[in-house]
C-alpha atoms as a PDB file:
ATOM      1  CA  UNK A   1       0.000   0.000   0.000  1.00  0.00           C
ATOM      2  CA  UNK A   2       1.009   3.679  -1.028  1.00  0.00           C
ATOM      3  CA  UNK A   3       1.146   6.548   0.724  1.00  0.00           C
ATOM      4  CA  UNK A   4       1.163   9.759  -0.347  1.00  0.00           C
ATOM      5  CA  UNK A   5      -0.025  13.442   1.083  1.00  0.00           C
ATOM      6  CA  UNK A   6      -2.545  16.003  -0.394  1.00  0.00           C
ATOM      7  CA  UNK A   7      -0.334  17.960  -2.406  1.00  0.00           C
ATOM      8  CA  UNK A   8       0.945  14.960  -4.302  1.00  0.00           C
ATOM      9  CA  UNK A   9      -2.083  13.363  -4.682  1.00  0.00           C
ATOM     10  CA  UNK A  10      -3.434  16.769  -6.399  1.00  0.00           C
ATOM     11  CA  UNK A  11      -0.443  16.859  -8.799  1.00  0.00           C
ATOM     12  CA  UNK A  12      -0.356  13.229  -9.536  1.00  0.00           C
ATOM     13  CA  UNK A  13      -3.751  11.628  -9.309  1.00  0.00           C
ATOM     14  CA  UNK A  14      -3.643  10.394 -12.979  1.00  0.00           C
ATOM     15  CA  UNK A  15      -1.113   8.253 -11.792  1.00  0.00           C
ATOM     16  CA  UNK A  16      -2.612   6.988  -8.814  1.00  0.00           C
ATOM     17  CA  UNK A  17      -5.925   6.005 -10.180  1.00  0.00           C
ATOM     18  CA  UNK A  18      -3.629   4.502 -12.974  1.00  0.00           C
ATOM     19  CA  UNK A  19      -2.284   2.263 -10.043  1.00  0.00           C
ATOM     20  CA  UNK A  20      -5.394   1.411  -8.142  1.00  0.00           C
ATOM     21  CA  UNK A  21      -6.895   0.096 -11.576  1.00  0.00           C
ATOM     22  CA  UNK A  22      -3.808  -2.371 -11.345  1.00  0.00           C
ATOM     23  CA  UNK A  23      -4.785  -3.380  -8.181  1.00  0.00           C
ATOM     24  CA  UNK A  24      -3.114  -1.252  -5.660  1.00  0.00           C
ATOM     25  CA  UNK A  25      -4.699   0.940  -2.592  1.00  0.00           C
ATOM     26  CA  UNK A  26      -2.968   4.265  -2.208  1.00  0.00           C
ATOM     27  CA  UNK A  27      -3.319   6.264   1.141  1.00  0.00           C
ATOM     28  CA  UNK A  28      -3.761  10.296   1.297  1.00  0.00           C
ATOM     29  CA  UNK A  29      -2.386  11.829   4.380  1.00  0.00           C
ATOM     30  CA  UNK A  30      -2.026  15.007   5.599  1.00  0.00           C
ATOM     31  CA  UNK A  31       0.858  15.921   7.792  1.00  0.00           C
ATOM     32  CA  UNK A  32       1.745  12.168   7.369  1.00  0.00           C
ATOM     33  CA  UNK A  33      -1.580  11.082   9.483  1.00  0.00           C
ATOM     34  CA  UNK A  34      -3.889   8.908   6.646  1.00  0.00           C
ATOM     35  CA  UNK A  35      -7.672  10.603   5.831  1.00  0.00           C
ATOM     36  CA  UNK A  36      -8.509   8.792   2.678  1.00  0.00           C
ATOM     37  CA  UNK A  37      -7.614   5.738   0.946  1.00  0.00           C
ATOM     38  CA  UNK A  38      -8.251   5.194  -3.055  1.00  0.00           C
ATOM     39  CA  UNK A  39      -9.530   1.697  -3.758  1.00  0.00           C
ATOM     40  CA  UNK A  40     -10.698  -0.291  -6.954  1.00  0.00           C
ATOM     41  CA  UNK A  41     -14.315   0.097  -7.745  1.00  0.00           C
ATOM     42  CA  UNK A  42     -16.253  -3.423  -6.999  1.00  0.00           C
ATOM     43  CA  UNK A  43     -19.488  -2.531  -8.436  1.00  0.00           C
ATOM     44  CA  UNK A  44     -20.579  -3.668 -11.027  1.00  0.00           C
ATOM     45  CA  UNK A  45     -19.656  -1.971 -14.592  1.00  0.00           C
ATOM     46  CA  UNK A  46     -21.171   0.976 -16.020  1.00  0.00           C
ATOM     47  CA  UNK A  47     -23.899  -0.355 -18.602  1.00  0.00           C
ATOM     48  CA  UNK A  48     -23.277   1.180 -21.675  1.00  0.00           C
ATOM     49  CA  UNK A  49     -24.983   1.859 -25.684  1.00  0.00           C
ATOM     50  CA  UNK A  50     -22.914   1.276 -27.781  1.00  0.00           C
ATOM     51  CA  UNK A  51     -19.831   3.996 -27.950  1.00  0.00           C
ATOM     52  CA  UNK A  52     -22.538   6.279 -26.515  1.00  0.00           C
ATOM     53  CA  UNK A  53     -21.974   7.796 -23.103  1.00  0.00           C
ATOM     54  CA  UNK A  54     -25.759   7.607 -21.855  1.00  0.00           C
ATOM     55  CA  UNK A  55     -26.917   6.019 -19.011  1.00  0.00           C
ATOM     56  CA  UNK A  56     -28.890   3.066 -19.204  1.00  0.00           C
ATOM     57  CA  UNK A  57     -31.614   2.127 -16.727  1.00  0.00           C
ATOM     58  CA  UNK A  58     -31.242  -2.416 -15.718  1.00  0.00           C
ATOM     59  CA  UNK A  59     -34.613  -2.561 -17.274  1.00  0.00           C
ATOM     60  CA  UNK A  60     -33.759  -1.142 -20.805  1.00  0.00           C
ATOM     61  CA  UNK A  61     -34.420  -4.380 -22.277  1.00  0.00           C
ATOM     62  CA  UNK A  62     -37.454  -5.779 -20.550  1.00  0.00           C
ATOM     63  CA  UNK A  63     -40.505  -6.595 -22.423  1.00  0.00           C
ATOM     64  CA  UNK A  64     -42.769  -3.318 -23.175  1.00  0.00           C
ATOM     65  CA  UNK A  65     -46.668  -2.949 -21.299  1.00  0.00           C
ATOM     66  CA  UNK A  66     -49.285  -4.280 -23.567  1.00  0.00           C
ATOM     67  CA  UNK A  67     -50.673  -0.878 -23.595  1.00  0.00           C
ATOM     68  CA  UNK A  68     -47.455   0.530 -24.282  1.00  0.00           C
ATOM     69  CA  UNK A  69     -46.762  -2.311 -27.806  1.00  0.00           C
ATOM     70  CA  UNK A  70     -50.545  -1.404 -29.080  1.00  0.00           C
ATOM     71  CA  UNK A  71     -49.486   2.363 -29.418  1.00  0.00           C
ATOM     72  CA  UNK A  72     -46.364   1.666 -31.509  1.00  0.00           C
ATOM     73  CA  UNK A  73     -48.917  -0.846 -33.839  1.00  0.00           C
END
């Protein structure tokens, strides 16, 4: 684990969210006392449409209401 303090984590935090998506946890402190810790995101993955950066709802492809398929007849 990395440590690093506010200042550095300002100039360089490219880098270290570079290194926590390799696997790594990195520790901000201030005055050399830890506040904050960066960790990989265990969620699950942003859904996606194609290249499109939209946000799409879980149920984007569930089945339409009846009432809902009759007006697009």
């Amino acid at each position: 684990m990395t440590q690093v303090n506010v200042q550095e984590a300002k100039t360089h935090l490219s880098d270290l969210l570079a290194r926590v998506e390799r696997g790594e946890d990195v520790v901000i402190a201030r005055a050399g006392r830890p506040i904050a810790r960066l960790v990989g995101w265990e969620g699950p993955a942003p859904r996606t449409f194609g290249g499109l950066p939209l946000d799409v709802p879980d149920d984007f492809d569930q089945a339409l209401p009846e009432e809902e398929l009759r007006g697009w007849e």
